[in-house]
Protein backbone atom coordinates (compact mmCIF):
# COMPACT_ATOMS: atom_id res chain seq x y z
CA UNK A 1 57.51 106.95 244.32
CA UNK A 2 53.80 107.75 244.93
CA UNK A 3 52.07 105.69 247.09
CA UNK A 4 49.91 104.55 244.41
CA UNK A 5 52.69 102.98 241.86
CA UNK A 6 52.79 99.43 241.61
CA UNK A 7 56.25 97.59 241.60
CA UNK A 8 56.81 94.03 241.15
CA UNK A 9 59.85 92.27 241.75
CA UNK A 10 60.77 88.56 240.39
CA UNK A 11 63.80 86.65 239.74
CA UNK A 12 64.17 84.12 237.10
CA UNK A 13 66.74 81.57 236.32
CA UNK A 14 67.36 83.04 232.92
CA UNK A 15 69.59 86.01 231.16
CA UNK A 16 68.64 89.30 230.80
CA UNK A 17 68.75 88.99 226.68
CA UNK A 18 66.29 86.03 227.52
CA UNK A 19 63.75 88.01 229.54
CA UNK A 20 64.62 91.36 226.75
CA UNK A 21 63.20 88.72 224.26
CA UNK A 22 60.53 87.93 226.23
CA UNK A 23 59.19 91.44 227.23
CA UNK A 24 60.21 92.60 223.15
CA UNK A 25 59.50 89.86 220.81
CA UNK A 26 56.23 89.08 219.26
CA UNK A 27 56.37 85.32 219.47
CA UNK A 28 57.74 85.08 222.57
CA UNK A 29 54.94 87.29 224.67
CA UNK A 30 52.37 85.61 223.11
CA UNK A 31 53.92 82.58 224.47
CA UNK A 32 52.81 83.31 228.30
CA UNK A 33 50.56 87.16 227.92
CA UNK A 34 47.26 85.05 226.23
CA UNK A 35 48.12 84.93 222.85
CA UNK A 36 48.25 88.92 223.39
CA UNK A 37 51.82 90.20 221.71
CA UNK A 38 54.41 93.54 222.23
CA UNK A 39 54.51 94.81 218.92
CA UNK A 40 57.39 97.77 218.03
CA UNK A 41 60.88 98.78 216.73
CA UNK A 42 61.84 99.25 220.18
CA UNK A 43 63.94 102.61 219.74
CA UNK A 44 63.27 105.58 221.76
CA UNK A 45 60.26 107.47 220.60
CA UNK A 46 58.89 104.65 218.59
CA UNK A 47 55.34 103.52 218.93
CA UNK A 48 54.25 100.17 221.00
CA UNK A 49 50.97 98.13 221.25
CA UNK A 50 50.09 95.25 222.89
CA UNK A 51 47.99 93.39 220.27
CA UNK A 52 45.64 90.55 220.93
CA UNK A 53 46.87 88.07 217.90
CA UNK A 54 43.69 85.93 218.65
CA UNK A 55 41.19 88.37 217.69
CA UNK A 56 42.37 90.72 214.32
CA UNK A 57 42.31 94.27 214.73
CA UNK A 58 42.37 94.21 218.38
CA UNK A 59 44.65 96.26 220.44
CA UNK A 60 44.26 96.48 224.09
CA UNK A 61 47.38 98.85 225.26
CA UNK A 62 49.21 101.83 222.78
CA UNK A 63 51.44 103.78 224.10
CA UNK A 64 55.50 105.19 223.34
CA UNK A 65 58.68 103.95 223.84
CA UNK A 66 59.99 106.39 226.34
CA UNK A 67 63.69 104.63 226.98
CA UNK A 68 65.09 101.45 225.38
CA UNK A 69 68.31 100.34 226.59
CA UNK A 70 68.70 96.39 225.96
CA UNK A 71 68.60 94.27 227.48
CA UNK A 72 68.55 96.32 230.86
CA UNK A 73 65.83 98.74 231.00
CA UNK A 74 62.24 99.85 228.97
CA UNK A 75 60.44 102.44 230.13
CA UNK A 76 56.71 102.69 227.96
CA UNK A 77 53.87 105.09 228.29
CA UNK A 78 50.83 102.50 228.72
CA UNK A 79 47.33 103.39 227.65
CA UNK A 80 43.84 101.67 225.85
CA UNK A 81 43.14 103.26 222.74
CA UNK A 82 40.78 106.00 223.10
CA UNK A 83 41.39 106.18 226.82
CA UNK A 84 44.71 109.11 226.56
CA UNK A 85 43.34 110.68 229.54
CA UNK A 86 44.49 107.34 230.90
CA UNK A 87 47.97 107.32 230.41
CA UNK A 88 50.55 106.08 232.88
CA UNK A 89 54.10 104.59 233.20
CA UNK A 90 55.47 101.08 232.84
CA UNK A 91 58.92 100.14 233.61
CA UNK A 92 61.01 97.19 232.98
CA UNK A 93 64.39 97.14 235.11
CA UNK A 94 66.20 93.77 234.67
CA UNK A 95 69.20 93.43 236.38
CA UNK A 96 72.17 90.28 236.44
CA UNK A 97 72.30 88.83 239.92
CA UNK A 98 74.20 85.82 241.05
CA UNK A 99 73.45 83.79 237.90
CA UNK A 100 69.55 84.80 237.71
CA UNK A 101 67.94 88.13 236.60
CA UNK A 102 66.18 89.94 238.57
CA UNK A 103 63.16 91.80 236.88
CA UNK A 104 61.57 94.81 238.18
CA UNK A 105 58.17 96.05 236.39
CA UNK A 106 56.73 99.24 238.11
CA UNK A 107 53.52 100.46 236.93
CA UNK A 108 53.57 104.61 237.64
CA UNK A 109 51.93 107.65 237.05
CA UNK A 110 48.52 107.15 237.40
CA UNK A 111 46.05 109.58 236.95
CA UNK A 112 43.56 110.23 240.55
CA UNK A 113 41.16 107.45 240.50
CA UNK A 114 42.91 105.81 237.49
CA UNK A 115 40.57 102.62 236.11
CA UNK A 116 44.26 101.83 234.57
CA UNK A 117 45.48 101.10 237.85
CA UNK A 118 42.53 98.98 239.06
CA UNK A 119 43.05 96.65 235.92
CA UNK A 120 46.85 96.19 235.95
CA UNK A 121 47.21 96.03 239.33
CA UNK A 122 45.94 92.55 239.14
CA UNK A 123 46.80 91.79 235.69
CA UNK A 124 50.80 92.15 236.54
CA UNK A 125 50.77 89.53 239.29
CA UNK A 126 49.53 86.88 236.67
CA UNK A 127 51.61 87.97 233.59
CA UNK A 128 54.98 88.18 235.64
CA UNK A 129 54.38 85.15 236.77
CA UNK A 130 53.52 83.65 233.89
CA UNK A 131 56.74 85.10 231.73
CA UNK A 132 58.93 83.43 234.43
CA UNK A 133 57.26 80.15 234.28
CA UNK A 134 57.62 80.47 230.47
CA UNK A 135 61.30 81.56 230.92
CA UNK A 136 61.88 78.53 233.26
CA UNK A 137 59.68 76.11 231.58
CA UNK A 138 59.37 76.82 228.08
CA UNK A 139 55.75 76.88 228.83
CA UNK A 140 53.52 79.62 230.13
CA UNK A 141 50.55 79.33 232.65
CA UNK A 142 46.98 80.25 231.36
CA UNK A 143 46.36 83.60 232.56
CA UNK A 144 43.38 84.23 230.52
CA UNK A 145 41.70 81.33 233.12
CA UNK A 146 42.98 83.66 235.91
CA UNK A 147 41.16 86.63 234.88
CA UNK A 148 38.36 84.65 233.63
CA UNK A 149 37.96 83.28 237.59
CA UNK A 150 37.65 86.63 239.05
CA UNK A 151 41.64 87.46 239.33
CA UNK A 152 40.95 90.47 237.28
CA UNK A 153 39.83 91.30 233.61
CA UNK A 154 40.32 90.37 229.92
CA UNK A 155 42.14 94.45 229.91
CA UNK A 156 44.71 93.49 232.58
CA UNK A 157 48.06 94.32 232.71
């Protein structure tokens, strides 16, 4: 680990094909990421994007699928179109513990002075928690009202 990755650790009173849904499915991220949604086939290899289903045509994050194992671990390459020279690492670890999962996302492999970095690095904070309220609640918190107070921007995480 470089002292630059980001790693965030929650654990929610859910199972880990629960939270797979809710990191893979379409209708489920949209549920607690802003209306944004993980679109792919989820294989190794296969492309990802993290589309914005409230404005058409917008994408805010491409990237590969690097390592799908369901429901335990997704590793993606993360970057905004047009931005390659931008790329880094996202990894989901979820992992069965005493009835709850826990879920590990670690953001990685930043470039020097990555603008990546500065955007997810607050973006994460609001989107895990969000997906565990959503897990927990069946309702999401509104982190587009997060970034929009100053918690970090409409590109986060």
């Amino acid at each position: 680990m470089s002292n630059n990755d980001l790693v965030y650790t929650t654990y929610i009173n859910t199972t880990p094909e629960k939270l797979w849904a809710a990191i893979t499915n379409p209708e489920f991220t949209r549920q607690y990421w802003g209306g944004n949604a993980n679109v792919s086939e989820w294989k190794t290899g296969a492309d990802w994007k993290h589309v914005d289903m409230n404005t058409p045509g917008k994408v805010h994050h491409v990237g590969k699928v690097l390592e799908c194992s369901p429901p335990s671990r997704l590793v993606l390459s993360w970057f905004t179109p047009g931005k390659e020279d931008d790329t880094s690492r996202v990894t989901f670890d979820i992992t069965p513990v005493e009835g709850l999962v826990r879920l590990d996302v670690t953001h990685d492999q930043f470039i020097p002075d990555s603008q990546m970095a500065k955007n997810v690095s607050k973006g994460w904070p609001a989107v895990i928690a969000s997906m565990k309220t959503y897990l927990e609640t069946g309702k999401g918190i509104d982190i587009m009202a997060i970034f929009k107070g100053g918690c970090g921007s409409s590109q986060a995480a």
